[in-house]
N, C-alpha and C. Protein backbone atom coordinates (compact mmCIF):
# COMPACT_ATOMS: atom_id res chain seq x y z
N UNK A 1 0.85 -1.17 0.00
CA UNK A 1 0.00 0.00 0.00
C UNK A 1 0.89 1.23 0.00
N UNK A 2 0.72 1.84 -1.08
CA UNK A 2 1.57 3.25 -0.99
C UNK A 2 0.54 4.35 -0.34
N UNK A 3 1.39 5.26 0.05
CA UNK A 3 1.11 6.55 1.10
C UNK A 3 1.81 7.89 0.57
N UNK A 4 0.95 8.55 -0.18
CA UNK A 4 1.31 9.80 -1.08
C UNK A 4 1.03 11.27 -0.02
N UNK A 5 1.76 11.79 0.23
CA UNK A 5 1.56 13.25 1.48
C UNK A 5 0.71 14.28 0.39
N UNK A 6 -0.14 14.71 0.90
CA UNK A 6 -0.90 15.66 0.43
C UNK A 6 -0.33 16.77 0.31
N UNK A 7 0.65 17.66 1.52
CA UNK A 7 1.16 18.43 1.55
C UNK A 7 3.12 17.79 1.16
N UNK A 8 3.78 18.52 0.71
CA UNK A 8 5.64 18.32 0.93
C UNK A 8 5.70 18.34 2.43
N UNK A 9 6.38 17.39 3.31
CA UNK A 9 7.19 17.86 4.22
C UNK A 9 8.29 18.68 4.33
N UNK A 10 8.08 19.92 4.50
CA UNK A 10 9.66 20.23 4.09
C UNK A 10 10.22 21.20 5.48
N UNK A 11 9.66 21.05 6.28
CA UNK A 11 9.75 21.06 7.15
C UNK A 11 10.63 20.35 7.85
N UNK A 12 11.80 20.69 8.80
CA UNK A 12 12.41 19.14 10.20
C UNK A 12 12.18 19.97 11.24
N UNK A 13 12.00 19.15 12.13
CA UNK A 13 11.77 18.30 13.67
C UNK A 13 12.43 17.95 14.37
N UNK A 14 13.61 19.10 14.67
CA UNK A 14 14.47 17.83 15.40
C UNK A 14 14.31 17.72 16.57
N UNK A 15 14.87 16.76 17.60
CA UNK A 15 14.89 16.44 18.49
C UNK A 15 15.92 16.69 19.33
N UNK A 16 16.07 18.57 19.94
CA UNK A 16 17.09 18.78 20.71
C UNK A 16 17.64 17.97 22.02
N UNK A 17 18.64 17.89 22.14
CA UNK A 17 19.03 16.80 23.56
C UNK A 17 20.46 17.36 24.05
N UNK A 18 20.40 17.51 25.76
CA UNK A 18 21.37 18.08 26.78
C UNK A 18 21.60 16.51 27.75
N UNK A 19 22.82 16.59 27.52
CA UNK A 19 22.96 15.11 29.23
C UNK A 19 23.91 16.31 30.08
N UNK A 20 23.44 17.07 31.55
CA UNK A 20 23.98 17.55 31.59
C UNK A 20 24.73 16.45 33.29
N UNK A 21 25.58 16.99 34.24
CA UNK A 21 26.04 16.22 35.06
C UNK A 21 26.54 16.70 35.86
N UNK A 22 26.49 16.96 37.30
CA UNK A 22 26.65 17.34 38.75
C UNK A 22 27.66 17.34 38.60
N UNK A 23 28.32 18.53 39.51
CA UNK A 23 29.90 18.42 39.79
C UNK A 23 29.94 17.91 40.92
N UNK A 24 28.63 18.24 42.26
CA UNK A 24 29.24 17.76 43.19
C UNK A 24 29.12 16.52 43.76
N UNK A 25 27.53 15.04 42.76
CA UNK A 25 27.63 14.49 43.08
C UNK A 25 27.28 13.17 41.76
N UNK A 26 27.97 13.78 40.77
CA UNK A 26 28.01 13.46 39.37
C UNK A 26 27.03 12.39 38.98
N UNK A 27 25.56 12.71 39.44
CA UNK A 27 24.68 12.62 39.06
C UNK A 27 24.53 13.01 37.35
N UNK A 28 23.94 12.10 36.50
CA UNK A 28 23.56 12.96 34.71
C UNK A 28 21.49 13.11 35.01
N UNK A 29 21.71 13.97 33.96
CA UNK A 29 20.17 14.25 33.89
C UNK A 29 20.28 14.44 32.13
N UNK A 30 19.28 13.93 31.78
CA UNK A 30 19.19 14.23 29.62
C UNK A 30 17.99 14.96 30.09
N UNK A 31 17.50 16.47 29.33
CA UNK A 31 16.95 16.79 28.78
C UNK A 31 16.64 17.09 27.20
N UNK A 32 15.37 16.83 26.57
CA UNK A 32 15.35 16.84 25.11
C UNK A 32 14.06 17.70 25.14
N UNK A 33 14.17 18.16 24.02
CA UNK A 33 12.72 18.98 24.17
C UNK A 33 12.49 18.98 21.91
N UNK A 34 11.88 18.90 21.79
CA UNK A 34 10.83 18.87 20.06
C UNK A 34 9.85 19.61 19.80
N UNK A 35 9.87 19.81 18.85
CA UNK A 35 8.18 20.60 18.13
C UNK A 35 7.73 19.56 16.97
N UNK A 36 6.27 19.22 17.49
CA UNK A 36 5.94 18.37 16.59
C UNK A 36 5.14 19.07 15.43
N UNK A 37 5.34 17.78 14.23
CA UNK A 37 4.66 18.64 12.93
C UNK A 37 3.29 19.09 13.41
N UNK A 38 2.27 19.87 12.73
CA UNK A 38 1.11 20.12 13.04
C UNK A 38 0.28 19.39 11.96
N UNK A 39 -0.11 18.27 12.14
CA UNK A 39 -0.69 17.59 11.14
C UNK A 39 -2.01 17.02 12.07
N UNK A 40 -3.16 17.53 11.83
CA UNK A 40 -4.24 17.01 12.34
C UNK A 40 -5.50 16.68 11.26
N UNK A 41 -5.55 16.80 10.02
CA UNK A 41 -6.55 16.68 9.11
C UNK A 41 -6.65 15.17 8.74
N UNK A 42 -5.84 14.20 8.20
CA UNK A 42 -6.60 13.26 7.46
C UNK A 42 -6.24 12.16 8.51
N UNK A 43 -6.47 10.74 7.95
CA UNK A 43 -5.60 9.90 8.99
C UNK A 43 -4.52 9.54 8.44
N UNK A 44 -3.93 10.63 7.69
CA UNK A 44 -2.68 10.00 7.09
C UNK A 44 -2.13 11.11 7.91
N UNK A 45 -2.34 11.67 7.72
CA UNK A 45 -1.44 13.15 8.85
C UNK A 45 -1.59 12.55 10.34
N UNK A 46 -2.49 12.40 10.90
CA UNK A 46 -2.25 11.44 12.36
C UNK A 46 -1.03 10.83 12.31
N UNK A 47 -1.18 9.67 11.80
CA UNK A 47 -0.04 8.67 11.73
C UNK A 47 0.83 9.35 11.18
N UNK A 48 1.34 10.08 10.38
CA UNK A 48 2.74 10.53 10.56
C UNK A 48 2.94 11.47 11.75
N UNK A 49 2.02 11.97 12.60
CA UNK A 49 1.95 12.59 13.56
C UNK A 49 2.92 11.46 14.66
N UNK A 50 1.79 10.46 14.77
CA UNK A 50 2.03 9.60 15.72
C UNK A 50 3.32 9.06 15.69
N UNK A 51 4.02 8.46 13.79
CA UNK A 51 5.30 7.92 13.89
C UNK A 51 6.05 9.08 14.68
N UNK A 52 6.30 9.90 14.03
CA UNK A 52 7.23 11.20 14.58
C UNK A 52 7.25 11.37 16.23
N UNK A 53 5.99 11.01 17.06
CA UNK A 53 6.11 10.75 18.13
C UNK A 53 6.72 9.63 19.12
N UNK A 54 6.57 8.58 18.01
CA UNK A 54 7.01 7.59 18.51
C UNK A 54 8.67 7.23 18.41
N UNK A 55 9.02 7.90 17.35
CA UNK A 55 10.53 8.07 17.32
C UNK A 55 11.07 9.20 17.88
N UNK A 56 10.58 10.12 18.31
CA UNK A 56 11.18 11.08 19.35
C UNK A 56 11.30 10.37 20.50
N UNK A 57 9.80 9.51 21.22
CA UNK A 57 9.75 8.75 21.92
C UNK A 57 11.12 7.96 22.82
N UNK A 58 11.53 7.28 21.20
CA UNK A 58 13.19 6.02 21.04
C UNK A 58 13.90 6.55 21.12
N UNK A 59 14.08 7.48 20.78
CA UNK A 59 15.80 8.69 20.57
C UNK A 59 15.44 9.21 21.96
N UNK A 60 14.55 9.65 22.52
CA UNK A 60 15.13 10.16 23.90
C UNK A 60 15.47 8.94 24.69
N UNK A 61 14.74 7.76 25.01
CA UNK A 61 15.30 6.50 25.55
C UNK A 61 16.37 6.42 25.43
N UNK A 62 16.60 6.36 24.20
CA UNK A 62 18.15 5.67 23.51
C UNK A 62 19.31 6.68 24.58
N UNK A 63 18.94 8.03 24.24
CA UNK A 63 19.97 9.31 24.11
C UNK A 63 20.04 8.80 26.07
N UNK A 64 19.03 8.73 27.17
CA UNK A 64 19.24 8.73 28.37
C UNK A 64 20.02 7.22 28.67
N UNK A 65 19.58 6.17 28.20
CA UNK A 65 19.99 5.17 28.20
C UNK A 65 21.55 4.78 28.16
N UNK A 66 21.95 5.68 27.08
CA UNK A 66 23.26 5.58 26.49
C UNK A 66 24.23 6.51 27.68
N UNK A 67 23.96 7.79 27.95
CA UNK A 67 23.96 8.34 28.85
C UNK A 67 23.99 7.84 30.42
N UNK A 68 23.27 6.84 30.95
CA UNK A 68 23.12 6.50 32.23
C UNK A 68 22.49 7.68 32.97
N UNK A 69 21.71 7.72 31.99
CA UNK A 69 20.96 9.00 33.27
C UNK A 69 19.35 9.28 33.34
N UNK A 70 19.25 10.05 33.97
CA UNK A 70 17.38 9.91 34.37
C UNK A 70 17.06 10.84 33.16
N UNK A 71 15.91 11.34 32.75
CA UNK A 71 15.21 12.22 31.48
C UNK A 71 14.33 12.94 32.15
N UNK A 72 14.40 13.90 31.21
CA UNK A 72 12.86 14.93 30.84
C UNK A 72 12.71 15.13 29.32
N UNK A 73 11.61 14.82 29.03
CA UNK A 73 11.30 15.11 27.69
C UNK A 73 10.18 16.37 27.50
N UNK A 74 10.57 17.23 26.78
CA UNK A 74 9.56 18.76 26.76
C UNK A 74 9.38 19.47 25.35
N UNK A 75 8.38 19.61 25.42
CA UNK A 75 8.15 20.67 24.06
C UNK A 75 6.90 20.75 23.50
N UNK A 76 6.50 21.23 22.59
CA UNK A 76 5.18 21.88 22.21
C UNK A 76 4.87 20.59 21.16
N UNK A 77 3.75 19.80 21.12
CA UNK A 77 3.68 18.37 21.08
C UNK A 77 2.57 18.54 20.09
N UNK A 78 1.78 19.39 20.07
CA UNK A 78 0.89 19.60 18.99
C UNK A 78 -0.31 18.60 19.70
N UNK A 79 -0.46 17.97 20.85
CA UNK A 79 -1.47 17.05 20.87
C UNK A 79 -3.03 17.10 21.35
N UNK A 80 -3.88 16.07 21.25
CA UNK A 80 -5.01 16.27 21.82
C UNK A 80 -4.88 15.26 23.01
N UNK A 81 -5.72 15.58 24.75
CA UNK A 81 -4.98 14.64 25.46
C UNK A 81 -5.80 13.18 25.27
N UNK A 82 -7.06 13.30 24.10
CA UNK A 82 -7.78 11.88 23.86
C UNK A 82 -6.91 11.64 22.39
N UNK A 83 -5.61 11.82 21.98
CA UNK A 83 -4.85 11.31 20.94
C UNK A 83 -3.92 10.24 20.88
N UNK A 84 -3.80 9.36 20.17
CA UNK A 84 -2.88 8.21 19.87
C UNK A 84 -1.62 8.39 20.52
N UNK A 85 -0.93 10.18 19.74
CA UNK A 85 0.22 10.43 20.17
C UNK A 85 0.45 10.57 21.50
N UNK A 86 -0.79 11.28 21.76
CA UNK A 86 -1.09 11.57 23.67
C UNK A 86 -0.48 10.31 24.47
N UNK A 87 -1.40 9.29 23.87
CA UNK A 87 -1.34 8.10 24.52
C UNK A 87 0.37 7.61 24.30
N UNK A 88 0.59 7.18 23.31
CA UNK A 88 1.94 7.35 22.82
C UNK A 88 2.92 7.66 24.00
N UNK A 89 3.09 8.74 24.37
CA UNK A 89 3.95 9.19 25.16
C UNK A 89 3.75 8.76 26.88
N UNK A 90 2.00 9.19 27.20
CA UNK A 90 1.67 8.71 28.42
C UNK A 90 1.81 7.15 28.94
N UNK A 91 1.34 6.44 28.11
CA UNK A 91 0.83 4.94 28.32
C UNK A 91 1.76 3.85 27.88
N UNK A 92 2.70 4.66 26.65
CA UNK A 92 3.83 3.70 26.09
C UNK A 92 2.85 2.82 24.42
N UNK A 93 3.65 2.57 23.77
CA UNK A 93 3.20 2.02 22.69
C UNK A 93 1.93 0.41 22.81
N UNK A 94 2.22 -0.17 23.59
CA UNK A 94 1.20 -1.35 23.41
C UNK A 94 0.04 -1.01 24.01
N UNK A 95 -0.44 -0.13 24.85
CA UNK A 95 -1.29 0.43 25.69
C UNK A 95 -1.94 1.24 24.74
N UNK A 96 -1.23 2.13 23.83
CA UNK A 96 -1.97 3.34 23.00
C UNK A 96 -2.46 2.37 21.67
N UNK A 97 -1.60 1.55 21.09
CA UNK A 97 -1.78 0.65 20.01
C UNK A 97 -3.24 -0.02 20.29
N UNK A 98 -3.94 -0.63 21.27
CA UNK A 98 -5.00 -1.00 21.68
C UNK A 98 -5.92 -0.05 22.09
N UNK A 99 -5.87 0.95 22.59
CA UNK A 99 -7.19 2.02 22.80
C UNK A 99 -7.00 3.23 21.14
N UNK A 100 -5.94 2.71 20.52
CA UNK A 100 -5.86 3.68 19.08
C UNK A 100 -5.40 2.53 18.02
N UNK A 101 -6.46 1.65 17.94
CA UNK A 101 -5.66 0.75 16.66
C UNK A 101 -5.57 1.12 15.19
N UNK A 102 -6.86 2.45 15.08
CA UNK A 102 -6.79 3.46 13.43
C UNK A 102 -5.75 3.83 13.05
N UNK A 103 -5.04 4.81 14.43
CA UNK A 103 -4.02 5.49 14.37
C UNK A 103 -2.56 4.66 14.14
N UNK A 104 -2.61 4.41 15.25
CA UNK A 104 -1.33 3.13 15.33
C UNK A 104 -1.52 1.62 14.89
């Protein structure tokens, strides 16, 4: 099944990221913060909504993970809080995948 964008993306997204780390008790902390696309019209714009969430999602894991350190993830998310992506972030992927199976 091919998937043709109505609009160009031409737009990026990136996904800023800080590991910063205590001097006095060298504790790390990652902060990342994103702006998500604003795509709310078809359900093809959802779901690229949602992928884009879900891989910001992995890259901040990854980025704290790799790091050894605790997270905050922040930024202007574009979401609704009854949305896939919502869920996405709150509930974790198998949780949102079942109360959003259209989307995801």
């Amino acid at each position: 099944l091919a998937w043709k964008a109505q609009k160009p993306f031409k737009q990026h997204n990136p996904l800023l990221s800080v590991t910063l780390q205590s001097k006095e008790n060298n504790q790390k902390m990652t902060f990342a913060t994103c702006h998500m696309p604003v795509l709310f019209g078809s359900p093809e714009e959802l779901r690229a909504q949602a992928i884009h969430m879900n891989l910001v999602l992995l890259a901040h894991q990854q980025l704290a993970i790799l790091s050894g350190s605790r997270s905050v993830l922040m930024g202007d998310f574009n979401l609704m809080p009854n949305s896939a992506q919502y869920a996405l972030a709150a509930d974790g992927y198998e949780l949102a995948a079942k109360s959003h199976p259209d989307t995801l």
